[in-house]
N, C-alpha and C. Protein backbone atom coordinates (compact mmCIF):
# COMPACT_ATOMS: atom_id res chain seq x y z
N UNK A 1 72.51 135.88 53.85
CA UNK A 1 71.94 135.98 55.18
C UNK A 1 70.43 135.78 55.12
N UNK A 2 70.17 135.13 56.31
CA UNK A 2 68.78 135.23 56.33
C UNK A 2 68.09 136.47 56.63
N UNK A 3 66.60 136.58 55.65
CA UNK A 3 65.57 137.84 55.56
C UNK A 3 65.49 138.46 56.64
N UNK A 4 65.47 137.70 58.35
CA UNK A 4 65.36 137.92 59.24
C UNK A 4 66.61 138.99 59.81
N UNK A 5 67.42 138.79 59.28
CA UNK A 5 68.81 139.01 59.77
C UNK A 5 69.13 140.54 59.19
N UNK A 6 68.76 140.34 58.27
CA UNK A 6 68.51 141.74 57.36
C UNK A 6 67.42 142.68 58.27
N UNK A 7 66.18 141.96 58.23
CA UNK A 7 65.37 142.79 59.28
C UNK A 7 66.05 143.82 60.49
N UNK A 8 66.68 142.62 61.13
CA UNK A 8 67.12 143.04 62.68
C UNK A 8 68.88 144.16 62.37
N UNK A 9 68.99 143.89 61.11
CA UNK A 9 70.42 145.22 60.83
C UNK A 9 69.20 146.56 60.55
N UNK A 10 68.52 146.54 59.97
CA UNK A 10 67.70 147.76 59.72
C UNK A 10 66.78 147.83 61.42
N UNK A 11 66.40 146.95 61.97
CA UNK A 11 65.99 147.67 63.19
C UNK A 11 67.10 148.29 64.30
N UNK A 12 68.25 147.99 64.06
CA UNK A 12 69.12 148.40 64.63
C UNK A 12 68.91 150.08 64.37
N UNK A 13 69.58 150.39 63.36
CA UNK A 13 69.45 152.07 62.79
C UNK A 13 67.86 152.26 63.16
N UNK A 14 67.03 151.65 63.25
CA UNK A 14 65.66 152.11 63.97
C UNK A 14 65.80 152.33 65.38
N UNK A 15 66.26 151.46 65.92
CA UNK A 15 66.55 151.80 67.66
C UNK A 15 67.02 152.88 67.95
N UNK A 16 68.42 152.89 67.20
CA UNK A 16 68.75 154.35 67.15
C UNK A 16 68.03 155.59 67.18
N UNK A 17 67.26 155.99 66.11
CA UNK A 17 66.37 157.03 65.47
C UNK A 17 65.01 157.07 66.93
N UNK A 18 64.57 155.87 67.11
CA UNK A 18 63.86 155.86 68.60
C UNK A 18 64.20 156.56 69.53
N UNK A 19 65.62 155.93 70.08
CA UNK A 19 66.28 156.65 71.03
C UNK A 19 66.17 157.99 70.83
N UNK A 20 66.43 158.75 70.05
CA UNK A 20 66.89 159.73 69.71
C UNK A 20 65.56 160.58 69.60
N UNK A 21 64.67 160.45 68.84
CA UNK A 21 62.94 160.70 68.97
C UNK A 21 62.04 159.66 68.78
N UNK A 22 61.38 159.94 70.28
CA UNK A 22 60.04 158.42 70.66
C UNK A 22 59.50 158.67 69.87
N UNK A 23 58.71 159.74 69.45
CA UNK A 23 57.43 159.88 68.72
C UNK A 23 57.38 159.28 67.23
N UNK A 24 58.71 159.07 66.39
CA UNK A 24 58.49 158.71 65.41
C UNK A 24 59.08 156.69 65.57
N UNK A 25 59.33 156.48 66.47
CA UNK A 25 59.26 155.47 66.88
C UNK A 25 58.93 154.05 66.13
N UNK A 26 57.52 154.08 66.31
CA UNK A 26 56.81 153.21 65.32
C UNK A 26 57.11 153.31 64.05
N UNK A 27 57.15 154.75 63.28
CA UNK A 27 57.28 154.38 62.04
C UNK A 27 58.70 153.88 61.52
N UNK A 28 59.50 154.21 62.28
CA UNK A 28 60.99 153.82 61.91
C UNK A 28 61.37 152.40 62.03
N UNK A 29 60.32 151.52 63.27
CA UNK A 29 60.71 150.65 63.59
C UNK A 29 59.50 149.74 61.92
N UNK A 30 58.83 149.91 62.09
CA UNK A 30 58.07 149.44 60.38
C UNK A 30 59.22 149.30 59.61
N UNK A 31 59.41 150.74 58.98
CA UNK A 31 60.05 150.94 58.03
C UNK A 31 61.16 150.34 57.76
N UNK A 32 62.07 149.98 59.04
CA UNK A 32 63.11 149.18 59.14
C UNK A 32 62.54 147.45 58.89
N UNK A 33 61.64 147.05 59.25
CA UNK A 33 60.92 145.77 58.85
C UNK A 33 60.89 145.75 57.41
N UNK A 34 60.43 146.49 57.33
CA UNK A 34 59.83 146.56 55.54
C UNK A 34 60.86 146.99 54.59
N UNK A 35 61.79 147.81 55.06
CA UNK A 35 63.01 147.94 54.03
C UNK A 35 63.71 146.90 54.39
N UNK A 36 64.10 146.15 55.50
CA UNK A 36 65.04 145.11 55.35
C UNK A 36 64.47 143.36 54.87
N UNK A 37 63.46 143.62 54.47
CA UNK A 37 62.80 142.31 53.43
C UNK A 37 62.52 142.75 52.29
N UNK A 38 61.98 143.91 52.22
CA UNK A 38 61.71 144.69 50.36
C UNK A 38 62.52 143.93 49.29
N UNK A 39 63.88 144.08 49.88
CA UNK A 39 65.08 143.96 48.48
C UNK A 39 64.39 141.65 48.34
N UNK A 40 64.27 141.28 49.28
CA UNK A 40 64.11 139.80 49.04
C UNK A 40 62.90 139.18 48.36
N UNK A 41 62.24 140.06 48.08
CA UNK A 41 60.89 140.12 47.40
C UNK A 41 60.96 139.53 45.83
N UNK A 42 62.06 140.12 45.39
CA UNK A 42 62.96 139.51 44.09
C UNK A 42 62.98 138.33 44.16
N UNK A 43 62.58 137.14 45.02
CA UNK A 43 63.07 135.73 44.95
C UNK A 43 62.02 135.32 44.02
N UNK A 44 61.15 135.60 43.61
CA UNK A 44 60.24 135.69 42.61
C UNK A 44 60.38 135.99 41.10
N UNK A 45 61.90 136.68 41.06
CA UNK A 45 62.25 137.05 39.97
C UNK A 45 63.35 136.38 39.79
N UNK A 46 64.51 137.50 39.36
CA UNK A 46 65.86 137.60 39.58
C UNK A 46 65.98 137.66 40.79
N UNK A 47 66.65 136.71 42.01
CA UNK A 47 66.98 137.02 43.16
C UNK A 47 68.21 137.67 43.08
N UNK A 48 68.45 138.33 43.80
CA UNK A 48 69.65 139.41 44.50
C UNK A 48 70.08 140.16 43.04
N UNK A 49 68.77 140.40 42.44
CA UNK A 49 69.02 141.59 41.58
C UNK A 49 68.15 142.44 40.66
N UNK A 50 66.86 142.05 40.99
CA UNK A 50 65.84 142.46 40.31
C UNK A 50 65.33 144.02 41.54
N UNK A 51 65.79 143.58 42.74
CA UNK A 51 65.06 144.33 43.79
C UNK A 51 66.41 144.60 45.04
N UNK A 52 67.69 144.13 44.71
CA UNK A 52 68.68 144.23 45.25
C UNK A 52 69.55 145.65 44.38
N UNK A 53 69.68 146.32 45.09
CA UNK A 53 70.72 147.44 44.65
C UNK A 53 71.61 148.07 45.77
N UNK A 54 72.56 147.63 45.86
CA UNK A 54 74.05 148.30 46.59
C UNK A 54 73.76 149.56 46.71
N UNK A 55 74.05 149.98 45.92
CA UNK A 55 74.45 151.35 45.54
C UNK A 55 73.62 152.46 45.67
N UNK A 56 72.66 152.09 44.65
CA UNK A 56 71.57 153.02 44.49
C UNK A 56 70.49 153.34 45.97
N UNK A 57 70.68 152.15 46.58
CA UNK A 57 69.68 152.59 47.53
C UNK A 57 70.13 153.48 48.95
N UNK A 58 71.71 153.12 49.17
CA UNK A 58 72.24 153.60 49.75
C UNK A 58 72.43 155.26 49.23
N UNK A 59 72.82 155.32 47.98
CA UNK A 59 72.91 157.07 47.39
C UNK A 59 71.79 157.98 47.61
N UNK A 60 70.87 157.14 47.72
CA UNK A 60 69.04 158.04 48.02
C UNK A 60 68.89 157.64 49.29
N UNK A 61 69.52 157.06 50.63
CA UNK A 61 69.43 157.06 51.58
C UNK A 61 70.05 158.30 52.17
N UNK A 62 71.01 158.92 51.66
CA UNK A 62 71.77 160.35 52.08
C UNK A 62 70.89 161.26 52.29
N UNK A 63 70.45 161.44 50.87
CA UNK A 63 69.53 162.66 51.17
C UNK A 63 68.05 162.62 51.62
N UNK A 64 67.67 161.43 51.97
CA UNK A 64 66.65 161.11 52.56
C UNK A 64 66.66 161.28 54.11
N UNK A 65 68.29 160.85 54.79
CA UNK A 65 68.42 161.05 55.82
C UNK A 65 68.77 162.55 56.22
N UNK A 66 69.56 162.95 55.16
CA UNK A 66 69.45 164.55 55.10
C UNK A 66 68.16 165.55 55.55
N UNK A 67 67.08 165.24 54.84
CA UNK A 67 65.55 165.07 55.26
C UNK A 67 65.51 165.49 56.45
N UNK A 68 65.47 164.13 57.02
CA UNK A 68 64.73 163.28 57.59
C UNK A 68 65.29 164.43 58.76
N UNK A 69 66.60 164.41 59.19
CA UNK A 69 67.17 165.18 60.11
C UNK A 69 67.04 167.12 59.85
N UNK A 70 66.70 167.58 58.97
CA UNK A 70 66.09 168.29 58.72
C UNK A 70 64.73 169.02 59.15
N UNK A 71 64.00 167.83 58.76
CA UNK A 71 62.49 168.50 58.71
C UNK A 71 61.71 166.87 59.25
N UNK A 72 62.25 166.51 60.60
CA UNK A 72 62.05 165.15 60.98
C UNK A 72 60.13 165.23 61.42
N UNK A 73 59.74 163.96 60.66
CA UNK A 73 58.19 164.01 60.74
C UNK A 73 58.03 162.30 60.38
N UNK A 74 57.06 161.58 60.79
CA UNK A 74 56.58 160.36 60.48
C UNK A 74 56.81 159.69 58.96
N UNK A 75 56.91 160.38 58.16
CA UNK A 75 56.86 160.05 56.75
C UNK A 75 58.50 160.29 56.63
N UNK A 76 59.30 161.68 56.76
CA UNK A 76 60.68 161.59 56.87
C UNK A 76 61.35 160.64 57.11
N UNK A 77 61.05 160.28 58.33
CA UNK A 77 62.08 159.27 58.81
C UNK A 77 61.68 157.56 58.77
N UNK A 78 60.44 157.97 58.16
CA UNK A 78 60.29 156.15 57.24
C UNK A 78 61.08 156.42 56.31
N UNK A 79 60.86 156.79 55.62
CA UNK A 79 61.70 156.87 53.96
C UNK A 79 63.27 157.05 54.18
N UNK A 80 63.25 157.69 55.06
CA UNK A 80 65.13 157.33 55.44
C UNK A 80 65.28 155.89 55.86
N UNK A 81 64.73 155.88 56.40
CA UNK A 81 65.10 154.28 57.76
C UNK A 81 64.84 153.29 56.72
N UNK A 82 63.58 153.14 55.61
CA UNK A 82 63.09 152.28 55.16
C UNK A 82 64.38 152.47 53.54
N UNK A 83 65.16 153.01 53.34
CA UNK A 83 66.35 153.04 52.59
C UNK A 83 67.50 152.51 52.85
N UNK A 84 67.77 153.12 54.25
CA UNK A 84 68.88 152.49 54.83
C UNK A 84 68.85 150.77 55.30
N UNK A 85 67.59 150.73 55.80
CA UNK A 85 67.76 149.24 56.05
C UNK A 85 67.65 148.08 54.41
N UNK A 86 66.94 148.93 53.36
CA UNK A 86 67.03 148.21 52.10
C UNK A 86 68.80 148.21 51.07
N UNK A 87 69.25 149.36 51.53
CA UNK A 87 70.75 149.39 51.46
C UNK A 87 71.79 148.47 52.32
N UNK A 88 71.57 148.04 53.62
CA UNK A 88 72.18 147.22 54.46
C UNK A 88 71.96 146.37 54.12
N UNK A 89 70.48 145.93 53.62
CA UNK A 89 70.20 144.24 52.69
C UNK A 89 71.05 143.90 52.17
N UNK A 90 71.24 144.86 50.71
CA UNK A 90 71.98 145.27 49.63
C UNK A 90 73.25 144.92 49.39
N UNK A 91 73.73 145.44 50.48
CA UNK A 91 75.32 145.51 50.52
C UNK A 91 75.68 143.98 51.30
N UNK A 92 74.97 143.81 52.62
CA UNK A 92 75.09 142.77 53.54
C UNK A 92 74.88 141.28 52.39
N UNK A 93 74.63 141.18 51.50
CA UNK A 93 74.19 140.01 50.61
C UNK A 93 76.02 139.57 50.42
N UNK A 94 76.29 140.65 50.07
CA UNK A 94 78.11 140.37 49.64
C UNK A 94 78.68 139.96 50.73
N UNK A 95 78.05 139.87 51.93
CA UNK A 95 79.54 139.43 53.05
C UNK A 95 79.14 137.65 53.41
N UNK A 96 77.62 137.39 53.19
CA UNK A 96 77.67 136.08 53.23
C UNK A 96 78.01 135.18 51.93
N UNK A 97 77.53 134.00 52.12
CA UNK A 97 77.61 133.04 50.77
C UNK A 97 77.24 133.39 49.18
N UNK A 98 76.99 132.59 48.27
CA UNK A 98 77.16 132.69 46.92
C UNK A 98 75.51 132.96 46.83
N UNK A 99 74.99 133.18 45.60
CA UNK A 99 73.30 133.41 45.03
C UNK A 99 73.00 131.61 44.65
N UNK A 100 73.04 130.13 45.20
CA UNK A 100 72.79 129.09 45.22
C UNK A 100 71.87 128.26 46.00
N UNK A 101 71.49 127.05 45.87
CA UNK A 101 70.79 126.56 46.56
C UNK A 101 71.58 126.28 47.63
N UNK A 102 72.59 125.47 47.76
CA UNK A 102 73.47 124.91 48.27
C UNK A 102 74.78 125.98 48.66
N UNK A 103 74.59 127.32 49.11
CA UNK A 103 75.68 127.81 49.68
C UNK A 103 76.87 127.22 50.33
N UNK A 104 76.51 126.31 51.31
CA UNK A 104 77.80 126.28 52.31
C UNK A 104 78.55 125.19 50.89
N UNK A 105 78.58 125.06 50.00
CA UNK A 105 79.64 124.26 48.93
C UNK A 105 80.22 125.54 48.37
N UNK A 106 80.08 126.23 48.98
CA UNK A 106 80.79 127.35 47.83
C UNK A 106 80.93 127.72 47.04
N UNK A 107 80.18 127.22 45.45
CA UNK A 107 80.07 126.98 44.30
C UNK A 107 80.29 128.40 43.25
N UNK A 108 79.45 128.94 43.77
CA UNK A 108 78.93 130.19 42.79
C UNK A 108 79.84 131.57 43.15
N UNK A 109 79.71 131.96 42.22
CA UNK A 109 80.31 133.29 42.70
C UNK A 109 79.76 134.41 42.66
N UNK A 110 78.53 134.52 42.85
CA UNK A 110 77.73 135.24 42.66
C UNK A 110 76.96 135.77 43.99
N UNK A 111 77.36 137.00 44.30
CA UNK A 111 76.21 137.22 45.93
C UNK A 111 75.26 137.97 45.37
N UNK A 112 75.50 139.16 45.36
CA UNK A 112 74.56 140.00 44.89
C UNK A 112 75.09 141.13 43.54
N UNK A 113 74.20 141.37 42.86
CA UNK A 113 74.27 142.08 41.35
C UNK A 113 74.21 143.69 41.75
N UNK A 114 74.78 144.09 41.38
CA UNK A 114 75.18 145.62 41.77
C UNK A 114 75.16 146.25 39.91
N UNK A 115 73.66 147.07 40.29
CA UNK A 115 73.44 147.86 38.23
C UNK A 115 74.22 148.70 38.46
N UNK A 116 75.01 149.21 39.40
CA UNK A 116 76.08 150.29 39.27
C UNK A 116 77.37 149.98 38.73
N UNK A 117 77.55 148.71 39.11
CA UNK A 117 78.88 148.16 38.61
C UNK A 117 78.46 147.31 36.98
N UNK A 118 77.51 146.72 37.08
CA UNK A 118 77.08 146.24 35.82
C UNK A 118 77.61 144.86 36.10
N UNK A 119 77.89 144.30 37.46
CA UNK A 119 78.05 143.10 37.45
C UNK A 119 77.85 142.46 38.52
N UNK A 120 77.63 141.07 38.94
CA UNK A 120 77.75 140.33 40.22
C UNK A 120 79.02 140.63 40.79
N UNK A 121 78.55 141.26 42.02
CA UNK A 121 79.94 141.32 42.83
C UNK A 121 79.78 139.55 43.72
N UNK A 122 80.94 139.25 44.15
CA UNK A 122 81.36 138.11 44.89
C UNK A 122 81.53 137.50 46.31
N UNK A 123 80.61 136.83 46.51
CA UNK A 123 80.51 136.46 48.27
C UNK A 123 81.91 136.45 48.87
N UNK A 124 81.54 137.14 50.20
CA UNK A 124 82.77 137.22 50.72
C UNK A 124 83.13 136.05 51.66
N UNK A 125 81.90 135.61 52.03
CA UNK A 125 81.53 134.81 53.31
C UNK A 125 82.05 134.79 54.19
N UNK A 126 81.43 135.79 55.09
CA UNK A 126 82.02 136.10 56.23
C UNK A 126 81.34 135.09 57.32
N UNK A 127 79.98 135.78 56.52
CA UNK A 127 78.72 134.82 56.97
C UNK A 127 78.77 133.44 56.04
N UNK A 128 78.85 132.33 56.46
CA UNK A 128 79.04 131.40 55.68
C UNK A 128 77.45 131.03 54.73
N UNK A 129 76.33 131.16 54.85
CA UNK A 129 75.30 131.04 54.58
C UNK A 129 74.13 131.43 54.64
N UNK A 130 73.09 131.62 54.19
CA UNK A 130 71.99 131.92 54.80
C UNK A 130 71.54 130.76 55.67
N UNK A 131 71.13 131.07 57.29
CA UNK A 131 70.49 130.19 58.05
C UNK A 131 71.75 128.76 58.45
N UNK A 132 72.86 129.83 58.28
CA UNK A 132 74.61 129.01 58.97
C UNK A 132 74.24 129.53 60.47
N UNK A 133 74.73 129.00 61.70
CA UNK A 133 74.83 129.01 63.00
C UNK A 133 75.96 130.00 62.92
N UNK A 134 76.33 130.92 62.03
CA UNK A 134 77.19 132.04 61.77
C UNK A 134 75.82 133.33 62.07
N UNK A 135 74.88 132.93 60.59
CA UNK A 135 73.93 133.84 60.66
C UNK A 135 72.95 133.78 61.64
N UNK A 136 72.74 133.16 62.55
CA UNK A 136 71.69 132.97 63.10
C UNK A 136 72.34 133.61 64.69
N UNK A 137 74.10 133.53 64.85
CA UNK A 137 74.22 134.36 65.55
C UNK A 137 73.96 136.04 66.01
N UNK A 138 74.37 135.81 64.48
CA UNK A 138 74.57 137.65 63.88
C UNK A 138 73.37 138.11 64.28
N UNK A 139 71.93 137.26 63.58
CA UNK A 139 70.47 137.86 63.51
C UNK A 139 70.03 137.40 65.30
N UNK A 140 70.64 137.09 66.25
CA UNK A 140 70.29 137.28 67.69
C UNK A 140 70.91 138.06 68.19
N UNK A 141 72.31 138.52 67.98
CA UNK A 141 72.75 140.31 68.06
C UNK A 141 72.09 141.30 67.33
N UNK A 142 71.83 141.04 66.68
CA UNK A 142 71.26 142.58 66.03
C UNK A 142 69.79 142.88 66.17
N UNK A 143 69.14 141.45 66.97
CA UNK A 143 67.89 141.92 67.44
C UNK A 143 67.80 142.37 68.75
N UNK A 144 68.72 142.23 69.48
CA UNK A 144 68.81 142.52 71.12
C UNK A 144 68.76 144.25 70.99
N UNK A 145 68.88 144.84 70.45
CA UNK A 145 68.58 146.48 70.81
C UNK A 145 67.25 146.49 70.76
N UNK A 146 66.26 145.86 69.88
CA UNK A 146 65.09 146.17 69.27
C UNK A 146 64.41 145.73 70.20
N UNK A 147 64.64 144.26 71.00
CA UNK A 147 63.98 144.16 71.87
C UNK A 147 63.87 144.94 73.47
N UNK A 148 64.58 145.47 73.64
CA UNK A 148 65.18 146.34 74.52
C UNK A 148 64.49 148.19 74.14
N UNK A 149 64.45 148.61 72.81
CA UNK A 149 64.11 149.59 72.56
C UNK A 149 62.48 149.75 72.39
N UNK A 150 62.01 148.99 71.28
CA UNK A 150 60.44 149.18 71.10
C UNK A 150 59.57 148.09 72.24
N UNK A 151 58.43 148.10 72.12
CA UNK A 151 57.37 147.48 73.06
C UNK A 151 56.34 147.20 71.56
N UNK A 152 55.23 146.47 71.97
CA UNK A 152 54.11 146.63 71.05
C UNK A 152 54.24 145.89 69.94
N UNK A 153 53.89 146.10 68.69
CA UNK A 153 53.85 145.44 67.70
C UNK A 153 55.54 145.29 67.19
N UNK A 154 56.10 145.97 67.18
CA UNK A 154 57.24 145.94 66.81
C UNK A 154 58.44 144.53 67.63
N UNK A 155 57.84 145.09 68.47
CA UNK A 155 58.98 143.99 69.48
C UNK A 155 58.05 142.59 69.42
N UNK A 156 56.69 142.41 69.14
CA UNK A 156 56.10 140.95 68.74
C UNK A 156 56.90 140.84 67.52
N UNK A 157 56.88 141.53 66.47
CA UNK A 157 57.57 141.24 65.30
C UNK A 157 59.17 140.34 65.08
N UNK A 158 59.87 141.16 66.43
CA UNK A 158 61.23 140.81 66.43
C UNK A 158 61.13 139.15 66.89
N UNK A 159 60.56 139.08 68.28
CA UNK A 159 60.47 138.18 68.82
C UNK A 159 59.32 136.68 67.96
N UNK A 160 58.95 137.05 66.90
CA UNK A 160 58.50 135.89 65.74
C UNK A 160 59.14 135.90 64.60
N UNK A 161 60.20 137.19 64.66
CA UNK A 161 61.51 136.35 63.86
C UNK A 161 62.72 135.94 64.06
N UNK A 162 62.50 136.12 65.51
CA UNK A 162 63.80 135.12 66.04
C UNK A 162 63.29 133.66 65.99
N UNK A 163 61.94 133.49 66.56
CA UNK A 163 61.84 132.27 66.15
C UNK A 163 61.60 131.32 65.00
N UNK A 164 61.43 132.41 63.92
CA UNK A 164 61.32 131.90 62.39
C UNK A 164 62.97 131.86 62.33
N UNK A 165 64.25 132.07 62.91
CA UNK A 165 65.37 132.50 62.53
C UNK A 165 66.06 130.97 63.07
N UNK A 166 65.46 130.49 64.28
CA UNK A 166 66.11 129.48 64.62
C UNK A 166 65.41 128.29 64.23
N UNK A 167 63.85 128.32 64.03
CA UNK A 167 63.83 127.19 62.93
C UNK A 167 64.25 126.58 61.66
N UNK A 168 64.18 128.11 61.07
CA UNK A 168 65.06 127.97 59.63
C UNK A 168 66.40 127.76 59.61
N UNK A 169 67.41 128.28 60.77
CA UNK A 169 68.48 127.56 60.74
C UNK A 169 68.36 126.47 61.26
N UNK A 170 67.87 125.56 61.93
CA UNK A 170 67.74 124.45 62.39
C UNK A 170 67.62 123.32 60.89
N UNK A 171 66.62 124.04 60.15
CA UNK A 171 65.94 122.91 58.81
C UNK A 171 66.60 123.49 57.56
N UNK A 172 67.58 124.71 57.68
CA UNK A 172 68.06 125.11 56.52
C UNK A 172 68.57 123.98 55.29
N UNK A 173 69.20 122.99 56.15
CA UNK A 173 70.47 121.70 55.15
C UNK A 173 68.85 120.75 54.57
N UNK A 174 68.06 120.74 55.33
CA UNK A 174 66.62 119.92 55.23
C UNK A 174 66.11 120.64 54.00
N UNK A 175 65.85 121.77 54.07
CA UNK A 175 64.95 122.82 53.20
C UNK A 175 65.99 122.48 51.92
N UNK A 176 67.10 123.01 51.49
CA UNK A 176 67.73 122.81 50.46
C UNK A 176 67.56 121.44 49.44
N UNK A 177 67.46 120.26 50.45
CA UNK A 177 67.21 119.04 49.94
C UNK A 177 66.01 119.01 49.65
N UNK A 178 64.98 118.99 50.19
CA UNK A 178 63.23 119.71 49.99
C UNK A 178 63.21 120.05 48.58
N UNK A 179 64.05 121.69 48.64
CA UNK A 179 63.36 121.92 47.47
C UNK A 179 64.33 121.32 46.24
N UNK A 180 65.32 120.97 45.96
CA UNK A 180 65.95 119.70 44.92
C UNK A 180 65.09 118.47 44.48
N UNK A 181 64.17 117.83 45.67
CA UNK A 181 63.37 117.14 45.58
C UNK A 181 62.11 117.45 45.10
N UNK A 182 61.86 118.43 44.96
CA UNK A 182 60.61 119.61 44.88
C UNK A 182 60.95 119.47 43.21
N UNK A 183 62.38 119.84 42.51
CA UNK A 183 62.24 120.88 41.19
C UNK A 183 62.91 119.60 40.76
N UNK A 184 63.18 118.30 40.93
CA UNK A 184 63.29 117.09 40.29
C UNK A 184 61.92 116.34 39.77
């Protein structure tokens, strides 16, 4: 899935936490930005496994949200929100395409690396690709709460990655060939 798409599943569980208390608002809606690109930061490394973890990030999202609902304060409920949306990355990597240049061929079997299992778990493809007219649906549902919930910086945010969401699916099949041409 595209980075974007990831974003807008972690601002979702931010809308929520909004709804629920304005005041921490802003930071949840960040935190959900920033945990749902964190894990993609790895494309620099090992992609979907240097900075991708299933498991682990979701297991320290419990008691973070435990926290958070606890003893709820600005810093609480980043560190929850900013877990959960790096866990939805995490996990969400397995329902689209393979770890390739060329996803929609199906090639690889590889989505995302899970150190809990000690192995690549296997695209499910639900989502057929990153930046497939599959994903680019998904990432215009899952931004419609956000735009609807926050105002301000947050909702500029959403609304310049919807439009980074439909360019990149527009030039995705372009970009792939790009960069082949690029590392030839």
């Amino acid at each position: 899935m595209m980075a974007t798409t990831h974003v807008f599943a972690g601002l979702l569980v931010a809308s929520a936490v909004a709804l629920v208390e304005p005041t921490v608002a802003l930071e949840a809606g960040i935190a959900a930005i920033v945990g749902g690109l964190f894990p993609d930061l790895d494309v620099v490394a090992t992609h979907r496994k240097t900075l991708h973890f299933p498991v682990y990030y979701a297991a320290l999202a419990v008691p973070a949200s435990g926290l958070a609902l606890v003893a709820p304060s600005g810093t609480t409920v980043a560190v929850a929100v900013f877990l959960l949306a790096a866990a939805a990355h995490s996990v969400s990597d397995a329902l689209g395409g393979g770890h390739e240049l060329r996803p929609w061929e199906g090639q690889s079997p590889r989505a995302v690396y899970s150190h809990y299992h000690g192995r690549w778990l296997e695209p499910r493809r639900w989502i057929g690709y990153d930046g497939s007219p599959g994903d680019l649906a998904a990432a215009s549902v899952l931004a419609l709460p956000a735009l609807f919930v926050f105002d301000g910086f947050v909702r500029t945010v959403v609304v310049g990655m919807l439009v980074v969401s439909i360019g990149y699916a527009a030039m995705r099949k372009a970009v792939a060939a790009g960069a082949e041409r690029f590392v030839d």
